[in-house]
N, C-alpha and C. Protein backbone atom coordinates (compact mmCIF):
# COMPACT_ATOMS: atom_id res chain seq x y z
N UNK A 1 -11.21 11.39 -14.21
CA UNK A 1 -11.95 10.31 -13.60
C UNK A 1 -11.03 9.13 -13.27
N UNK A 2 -10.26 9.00 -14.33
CA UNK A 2 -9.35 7.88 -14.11
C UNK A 2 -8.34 7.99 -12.71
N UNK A 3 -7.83 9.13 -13.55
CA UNK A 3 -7.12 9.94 -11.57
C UNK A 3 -7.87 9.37 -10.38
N UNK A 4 -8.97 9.90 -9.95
CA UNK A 4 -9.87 9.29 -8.74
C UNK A 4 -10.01 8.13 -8.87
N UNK A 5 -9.81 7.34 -9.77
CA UNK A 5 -10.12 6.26 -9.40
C UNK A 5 -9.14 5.13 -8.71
N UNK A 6 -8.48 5.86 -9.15
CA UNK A 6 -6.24 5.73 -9.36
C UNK A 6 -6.08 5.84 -7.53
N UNK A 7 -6.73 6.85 -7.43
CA UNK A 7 -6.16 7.46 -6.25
C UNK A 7 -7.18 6.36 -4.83
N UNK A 8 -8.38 6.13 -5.51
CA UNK A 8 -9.15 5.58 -4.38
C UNK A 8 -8.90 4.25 -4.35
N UNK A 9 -8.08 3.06 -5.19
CA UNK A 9 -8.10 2.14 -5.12
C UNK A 9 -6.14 1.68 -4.93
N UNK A 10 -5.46 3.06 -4.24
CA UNK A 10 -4.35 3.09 -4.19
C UNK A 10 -4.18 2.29 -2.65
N UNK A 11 -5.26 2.25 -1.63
CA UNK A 11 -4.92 1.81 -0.28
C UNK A 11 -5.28 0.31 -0.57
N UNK A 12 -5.87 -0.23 -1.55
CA UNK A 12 -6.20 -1.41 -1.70
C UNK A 12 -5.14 -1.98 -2.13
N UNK A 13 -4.27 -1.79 -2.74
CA UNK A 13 -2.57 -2.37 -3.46
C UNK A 13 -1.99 -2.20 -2.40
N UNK A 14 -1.80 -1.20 -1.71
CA UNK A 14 -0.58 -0.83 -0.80
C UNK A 14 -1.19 -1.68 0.48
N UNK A 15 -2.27 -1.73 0.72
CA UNK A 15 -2.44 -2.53 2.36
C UNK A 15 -2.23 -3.70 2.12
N UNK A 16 -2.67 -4.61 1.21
CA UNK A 16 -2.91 -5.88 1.14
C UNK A 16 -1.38 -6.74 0.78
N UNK A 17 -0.42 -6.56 1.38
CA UNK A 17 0.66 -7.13 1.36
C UNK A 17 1.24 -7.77 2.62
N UNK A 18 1.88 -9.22 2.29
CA UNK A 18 2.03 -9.98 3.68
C UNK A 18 3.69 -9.66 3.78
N UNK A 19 4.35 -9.90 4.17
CA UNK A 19 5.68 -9.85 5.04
C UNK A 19 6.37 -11.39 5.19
N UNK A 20 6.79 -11.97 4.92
CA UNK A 20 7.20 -13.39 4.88
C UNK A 20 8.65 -13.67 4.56
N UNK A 21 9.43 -14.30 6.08
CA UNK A 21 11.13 -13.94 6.02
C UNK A 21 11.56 -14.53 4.93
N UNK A 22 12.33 -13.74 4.77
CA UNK A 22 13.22 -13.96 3.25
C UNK A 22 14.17 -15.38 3.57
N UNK A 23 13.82 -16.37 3.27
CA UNK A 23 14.56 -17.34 3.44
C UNK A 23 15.59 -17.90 2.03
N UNK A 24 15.29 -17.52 0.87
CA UNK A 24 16.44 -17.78 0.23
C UNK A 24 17.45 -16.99 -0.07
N UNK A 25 18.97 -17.94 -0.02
CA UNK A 25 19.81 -16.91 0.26
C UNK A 25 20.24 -15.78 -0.96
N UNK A 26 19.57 -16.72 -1.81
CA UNK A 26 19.54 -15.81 -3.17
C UNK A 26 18.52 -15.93 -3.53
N UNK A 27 17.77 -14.44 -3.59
CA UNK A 27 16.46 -14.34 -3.93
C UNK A 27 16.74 -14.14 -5.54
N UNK A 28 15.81 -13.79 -6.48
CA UNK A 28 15.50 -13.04 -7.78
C UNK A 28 15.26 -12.13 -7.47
N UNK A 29 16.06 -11.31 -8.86
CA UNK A 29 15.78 -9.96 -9.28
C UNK A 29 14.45 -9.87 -9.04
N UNK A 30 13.84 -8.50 -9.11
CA UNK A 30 12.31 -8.53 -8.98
C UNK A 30 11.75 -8.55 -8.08
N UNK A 31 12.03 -9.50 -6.83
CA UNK A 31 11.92 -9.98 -5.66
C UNK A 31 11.41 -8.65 -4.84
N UNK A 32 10.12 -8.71 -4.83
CA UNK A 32 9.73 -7.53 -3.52
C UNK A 32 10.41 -7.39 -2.20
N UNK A 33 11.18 -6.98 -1.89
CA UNK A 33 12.20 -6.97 -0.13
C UNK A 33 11.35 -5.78 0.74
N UNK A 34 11.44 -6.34 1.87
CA UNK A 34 11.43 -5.01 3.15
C UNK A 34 12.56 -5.13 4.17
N UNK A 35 13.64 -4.96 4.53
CA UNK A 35 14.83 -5.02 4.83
C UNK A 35 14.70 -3.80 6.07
N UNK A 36 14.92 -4.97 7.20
CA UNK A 36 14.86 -3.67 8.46
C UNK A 36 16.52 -3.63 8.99
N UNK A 37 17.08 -2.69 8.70
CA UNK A 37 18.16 -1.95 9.50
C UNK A 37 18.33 -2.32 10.96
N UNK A 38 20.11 -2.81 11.23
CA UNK A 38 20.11 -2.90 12.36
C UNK A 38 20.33 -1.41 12.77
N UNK A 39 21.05 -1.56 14.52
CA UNK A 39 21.34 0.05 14.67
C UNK A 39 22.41 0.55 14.03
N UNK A 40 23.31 -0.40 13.65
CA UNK A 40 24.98 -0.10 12.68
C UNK A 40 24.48 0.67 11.42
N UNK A 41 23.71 -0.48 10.83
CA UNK A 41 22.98 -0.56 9.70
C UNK A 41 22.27 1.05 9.42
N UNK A 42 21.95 1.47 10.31
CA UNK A 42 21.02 2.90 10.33
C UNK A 42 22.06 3.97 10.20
N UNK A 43 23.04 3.76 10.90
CA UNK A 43 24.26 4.12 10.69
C UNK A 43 25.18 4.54 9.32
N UNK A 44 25.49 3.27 8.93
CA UNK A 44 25.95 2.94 7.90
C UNK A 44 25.46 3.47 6.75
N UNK A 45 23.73 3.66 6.69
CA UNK A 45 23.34 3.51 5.33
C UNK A 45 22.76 5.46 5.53
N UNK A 46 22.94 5.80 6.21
CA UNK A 46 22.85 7.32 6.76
C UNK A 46 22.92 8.71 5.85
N UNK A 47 23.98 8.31 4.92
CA UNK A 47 24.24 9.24 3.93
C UNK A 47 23.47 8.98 2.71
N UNK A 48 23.38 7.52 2.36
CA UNK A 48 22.58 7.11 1.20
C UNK A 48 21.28 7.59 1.47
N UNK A 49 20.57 7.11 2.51
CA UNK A 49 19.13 6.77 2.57
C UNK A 49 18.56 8.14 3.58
N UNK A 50 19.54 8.37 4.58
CA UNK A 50 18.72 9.90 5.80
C UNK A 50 19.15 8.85 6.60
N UNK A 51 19.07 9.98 7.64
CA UNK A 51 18.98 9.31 8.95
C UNK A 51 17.83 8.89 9.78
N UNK A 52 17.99 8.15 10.73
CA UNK A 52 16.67 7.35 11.52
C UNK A 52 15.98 6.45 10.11
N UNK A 53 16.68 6.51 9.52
CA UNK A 53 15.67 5.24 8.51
C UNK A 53 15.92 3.70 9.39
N UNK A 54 14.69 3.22 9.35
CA UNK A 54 14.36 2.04 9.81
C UNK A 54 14.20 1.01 9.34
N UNK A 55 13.94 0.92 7.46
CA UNK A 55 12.99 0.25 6.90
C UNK A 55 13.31 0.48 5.49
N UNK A 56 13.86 -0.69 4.49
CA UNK A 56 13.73 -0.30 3.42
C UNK A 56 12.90 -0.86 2.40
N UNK A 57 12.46 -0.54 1.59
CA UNK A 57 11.18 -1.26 0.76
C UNK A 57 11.58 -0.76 -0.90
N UNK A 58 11.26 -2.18 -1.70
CA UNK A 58 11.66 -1.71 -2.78
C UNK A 58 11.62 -3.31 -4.04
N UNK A 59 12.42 -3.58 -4.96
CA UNK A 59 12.59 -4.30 -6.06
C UNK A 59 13.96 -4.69 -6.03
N UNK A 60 14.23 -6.17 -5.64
CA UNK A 60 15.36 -6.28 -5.56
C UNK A 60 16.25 -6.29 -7.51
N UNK A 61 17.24 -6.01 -7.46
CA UNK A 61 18.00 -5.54 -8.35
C UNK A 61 18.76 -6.71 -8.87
N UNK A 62 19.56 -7.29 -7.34
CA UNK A 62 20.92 -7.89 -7.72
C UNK A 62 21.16 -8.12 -6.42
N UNK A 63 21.80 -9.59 -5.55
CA UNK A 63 21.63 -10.29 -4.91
C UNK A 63 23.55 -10.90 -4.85
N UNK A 64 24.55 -10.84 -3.86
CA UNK A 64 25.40 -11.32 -3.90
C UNK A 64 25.41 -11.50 -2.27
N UNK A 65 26.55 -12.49 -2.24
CA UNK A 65 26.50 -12.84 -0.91
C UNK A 65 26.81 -11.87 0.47
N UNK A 66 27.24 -10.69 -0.02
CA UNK A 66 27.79 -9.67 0.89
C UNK A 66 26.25 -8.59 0.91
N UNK A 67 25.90 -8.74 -0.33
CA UNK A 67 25.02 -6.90 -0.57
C UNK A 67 23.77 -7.16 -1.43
N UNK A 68 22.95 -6.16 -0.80
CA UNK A 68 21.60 -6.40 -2.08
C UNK A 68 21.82 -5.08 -2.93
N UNK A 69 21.27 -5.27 -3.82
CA UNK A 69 21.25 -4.06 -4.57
C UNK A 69 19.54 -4.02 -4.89
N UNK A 70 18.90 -3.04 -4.11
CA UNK A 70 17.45 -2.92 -4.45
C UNK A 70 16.97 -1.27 -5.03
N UNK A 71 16.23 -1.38 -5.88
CA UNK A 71 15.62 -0.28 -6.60
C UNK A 71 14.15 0.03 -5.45
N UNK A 72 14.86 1.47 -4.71
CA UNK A 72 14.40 1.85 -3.64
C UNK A 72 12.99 2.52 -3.96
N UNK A 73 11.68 2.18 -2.96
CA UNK A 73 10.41 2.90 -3.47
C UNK A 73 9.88 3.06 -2.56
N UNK A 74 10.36 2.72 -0.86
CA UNK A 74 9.90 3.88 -0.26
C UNK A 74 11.09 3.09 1.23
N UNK A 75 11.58 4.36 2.25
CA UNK A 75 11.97 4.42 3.34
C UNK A 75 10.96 4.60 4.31
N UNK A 76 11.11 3.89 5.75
CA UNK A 76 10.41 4.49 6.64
C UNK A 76 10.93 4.13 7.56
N UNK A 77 11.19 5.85 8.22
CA UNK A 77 12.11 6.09 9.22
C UNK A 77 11.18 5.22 10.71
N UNK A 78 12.47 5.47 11.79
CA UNK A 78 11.75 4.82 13.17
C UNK A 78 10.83 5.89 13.59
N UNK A 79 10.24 6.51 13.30
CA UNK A 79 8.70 6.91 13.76
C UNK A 79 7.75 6.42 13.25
N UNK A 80 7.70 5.50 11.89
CA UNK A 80 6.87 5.48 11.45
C UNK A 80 6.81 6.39 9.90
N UNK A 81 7.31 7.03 9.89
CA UNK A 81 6.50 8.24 8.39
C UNK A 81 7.56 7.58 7.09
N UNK A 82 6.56 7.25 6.32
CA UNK A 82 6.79 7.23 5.02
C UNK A 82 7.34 8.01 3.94
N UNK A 83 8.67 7.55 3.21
CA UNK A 83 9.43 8.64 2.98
C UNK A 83 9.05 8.11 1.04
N UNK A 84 8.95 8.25 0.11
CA UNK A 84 8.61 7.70 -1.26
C UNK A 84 9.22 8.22 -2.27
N UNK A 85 10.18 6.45 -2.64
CA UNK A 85 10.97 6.62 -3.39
C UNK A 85 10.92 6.60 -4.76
N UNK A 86 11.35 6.83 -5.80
CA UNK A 86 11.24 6.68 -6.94
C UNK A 86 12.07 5.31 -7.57
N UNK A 87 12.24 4.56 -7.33
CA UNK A 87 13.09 3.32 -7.31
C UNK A 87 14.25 3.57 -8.18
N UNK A 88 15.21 4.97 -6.70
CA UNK A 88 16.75 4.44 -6.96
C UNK A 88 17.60 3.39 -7.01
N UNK A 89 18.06 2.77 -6.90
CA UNK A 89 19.29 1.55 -6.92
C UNK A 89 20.32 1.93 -5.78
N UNK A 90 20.01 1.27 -4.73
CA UNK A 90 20.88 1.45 -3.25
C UNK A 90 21.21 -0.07 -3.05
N UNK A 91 22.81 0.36 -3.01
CA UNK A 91 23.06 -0.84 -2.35
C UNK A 91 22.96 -1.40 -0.73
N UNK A 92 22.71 -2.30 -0.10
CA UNK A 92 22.49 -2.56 0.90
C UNK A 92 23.16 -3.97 1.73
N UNK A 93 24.20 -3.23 2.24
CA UNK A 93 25.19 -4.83 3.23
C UNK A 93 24.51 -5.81 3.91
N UNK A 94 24.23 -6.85 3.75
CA UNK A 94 23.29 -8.08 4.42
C UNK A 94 23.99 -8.05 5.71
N UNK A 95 25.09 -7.65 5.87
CA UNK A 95 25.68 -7.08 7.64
C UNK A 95 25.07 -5.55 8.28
N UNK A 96 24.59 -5.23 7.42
CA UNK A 96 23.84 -3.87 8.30
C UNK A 96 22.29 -4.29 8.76
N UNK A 97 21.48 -5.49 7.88
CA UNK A 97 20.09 -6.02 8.26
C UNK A 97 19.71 -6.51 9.58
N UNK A 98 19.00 -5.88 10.19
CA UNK A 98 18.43 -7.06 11.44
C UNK A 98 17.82 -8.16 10.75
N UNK A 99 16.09 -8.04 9.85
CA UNK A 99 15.55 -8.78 9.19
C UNK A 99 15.39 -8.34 7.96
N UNK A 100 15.21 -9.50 7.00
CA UNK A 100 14.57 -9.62 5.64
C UNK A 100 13.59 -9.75 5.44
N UNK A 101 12.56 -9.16 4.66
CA UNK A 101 11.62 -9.78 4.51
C UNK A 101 10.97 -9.93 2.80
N UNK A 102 10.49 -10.85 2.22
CA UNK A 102 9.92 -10.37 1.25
C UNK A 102 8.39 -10.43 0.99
N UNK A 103 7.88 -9.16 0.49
CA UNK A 103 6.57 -8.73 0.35
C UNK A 103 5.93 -9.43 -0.86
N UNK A 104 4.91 -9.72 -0.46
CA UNK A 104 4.27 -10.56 -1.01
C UNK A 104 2.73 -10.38 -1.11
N UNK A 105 1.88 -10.02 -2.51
CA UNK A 105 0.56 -9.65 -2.36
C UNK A 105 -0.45 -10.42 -1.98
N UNK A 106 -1.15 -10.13 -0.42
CA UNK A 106 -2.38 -11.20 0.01
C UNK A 106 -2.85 -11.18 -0.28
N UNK A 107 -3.83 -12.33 -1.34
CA UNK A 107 -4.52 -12.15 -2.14
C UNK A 107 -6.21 -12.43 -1.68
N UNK A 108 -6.07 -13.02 -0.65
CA UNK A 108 -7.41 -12.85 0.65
C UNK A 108 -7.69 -11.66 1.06
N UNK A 109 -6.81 -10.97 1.64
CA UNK A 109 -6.75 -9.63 2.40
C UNK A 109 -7.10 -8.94 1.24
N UNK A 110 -7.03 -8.89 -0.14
CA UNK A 110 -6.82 -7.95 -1.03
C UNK A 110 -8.62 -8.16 -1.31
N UNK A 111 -9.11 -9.71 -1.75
CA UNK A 111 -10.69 -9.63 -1.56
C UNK A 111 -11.69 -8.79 -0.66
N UNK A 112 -10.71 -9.16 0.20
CA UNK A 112 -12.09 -8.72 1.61
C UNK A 112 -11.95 -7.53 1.92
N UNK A 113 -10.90 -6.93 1.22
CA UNK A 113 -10.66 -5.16 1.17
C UNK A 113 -11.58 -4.80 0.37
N UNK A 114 -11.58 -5.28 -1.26
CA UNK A 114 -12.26 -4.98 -2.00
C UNK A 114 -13.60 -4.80 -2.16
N UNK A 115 -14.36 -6.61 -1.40
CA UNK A 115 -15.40 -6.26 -1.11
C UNK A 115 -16.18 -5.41 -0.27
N UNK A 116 -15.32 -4.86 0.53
CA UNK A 116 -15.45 -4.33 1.63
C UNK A 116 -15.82 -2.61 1.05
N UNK A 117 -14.63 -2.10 0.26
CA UNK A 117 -14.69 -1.19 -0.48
C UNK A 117 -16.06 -1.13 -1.21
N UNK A 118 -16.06 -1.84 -2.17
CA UNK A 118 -17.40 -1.95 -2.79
C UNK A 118 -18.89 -2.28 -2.46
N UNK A 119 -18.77 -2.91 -1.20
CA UNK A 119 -20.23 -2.27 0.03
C UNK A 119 -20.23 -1.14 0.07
N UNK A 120 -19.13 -0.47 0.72
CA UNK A 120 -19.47 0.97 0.90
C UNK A 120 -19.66 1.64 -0.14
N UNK A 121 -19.61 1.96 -1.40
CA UNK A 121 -19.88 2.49 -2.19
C UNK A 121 -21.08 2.31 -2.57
N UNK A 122 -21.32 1.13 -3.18
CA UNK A 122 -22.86 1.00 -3.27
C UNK A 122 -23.76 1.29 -2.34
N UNK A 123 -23.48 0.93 -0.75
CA UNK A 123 -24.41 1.54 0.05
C UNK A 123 -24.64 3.40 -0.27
N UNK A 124 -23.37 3.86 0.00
CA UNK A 124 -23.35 5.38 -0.34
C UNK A 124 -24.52 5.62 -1.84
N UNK A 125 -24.43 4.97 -2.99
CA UNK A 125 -24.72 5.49 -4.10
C UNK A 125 -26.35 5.33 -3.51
N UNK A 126 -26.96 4.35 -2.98
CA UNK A 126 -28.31 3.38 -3.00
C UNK A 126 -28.66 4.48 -1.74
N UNK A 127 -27.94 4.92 -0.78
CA UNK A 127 -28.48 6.20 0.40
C UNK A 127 -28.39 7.38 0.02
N UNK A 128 -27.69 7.59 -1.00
CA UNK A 128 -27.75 9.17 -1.58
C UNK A 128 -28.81 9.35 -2.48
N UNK A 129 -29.07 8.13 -3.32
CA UNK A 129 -29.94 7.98 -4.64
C UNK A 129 -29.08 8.59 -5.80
N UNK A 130 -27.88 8.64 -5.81
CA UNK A 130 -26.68 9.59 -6.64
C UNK A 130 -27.04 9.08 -7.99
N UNK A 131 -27.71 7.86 -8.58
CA UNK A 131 -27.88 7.28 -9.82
C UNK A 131 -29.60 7.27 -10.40
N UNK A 132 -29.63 8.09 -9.49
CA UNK A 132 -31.49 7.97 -9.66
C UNK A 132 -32.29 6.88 -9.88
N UNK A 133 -31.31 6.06 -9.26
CA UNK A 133 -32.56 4.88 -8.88
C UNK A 133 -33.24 4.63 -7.37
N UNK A 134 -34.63 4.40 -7.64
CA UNK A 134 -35.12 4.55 -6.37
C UNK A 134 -36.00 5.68 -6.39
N UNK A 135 -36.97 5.31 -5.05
CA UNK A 135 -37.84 6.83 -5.40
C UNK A 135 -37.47 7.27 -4.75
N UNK A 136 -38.06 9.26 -4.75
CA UNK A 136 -37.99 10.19 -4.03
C UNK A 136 -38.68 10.00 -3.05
N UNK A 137 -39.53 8.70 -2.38
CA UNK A 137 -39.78 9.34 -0.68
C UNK A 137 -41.42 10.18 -1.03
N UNK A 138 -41.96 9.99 -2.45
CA UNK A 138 -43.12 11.23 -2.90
C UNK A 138 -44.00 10.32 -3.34
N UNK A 139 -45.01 10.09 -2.05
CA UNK A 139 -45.99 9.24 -2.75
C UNK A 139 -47.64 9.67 -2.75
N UNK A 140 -47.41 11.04 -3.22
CA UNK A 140 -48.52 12.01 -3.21
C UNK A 140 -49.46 12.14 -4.73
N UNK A 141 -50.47 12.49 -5.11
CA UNK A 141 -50.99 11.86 -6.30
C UNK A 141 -50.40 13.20 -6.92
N UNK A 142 -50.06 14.19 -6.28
CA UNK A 142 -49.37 15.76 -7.28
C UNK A 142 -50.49 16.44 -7.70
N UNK A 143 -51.26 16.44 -6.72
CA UNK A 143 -52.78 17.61 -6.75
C UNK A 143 -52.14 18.85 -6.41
N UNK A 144 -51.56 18.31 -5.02
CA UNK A 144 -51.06 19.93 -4.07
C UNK A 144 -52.05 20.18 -3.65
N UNK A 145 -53.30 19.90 -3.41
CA UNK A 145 -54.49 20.01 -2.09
C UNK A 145 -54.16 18.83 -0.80
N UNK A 146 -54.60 19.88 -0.05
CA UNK A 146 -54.17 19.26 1.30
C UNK A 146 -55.11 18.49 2.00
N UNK A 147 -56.85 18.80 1.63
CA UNK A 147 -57.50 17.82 1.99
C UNK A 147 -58.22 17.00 1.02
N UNK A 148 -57.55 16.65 -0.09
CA UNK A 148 -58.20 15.77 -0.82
C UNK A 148 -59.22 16.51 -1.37
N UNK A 149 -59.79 17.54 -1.85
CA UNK A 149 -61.03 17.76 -2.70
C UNK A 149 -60.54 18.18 -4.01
């Protein structure tokens, strides 16, 4: 049960995150990053990460003026598809980046998901009757004669 529950409230963590340029030049460890690859950069980081990676996402590690060092948890190449990492430790040249970004949980977006989520469920439970509340729709006296005698 816990599993499903794990699993259905997994798009609610993962959507509700904003994007906001990384403006200090030294962030903290910890520091949520999304770090987009220039074309060098895609290049460069080719053997570490695959190729066509676009996108790196992860926990920053360690922060020097040349390189990040982030504990990697997911790639996503230039199509789009999500590659999921187990948060290796890749280093990453602040000369291979187009942009920085660090991720940051919206905590608005994350409400109005939620509530949003939790309409639909309750509507589902209250249209199915899945909790047996509510009647059956049976408002017959339970004779089973059809004309009343």
């Amino acid at each position: 049960m816990r599993r499903a529950v794990a699993v259905l409230l997994l798009p609610l963590v993962a959507g509700c995150y904003t994007l906001l340029p990384l403006t200090n030049p030294a962030p903290a460890p910890g520091t949520k990053v999304s770090l987009v690859l220039s074309d060098r950069g895609r290049v460069d980081a080719a053997p570490q990460i695959g190729p066509y990676a676009d996108r790196v996402q992860g926990s920053l590690l360690q922060s020097t003026d040349s390189d990040y060092l982030v504990a990697v948890t997911d790639v996503v190449d230039i199509r789009g598809v999500h590659n999921r990492w187990l948060g290796e430790a890749v280093p990453m040249r602040r000369s291979s980046l187009a942009t920085t970004y660090e991720r940051r949980l919206s905590r608005p977006r994350t409400v109005v998901l939620a509530v949003g989520v939790a309409s639909a469920i309750v509507a589902l439970i209250a249209s199915r009757n899945l909790l047996g509340i509510g009647g059956s729709g049976d408002t017959g006296s339970g004779t089973g004669g059809g004309n009343g005698q």
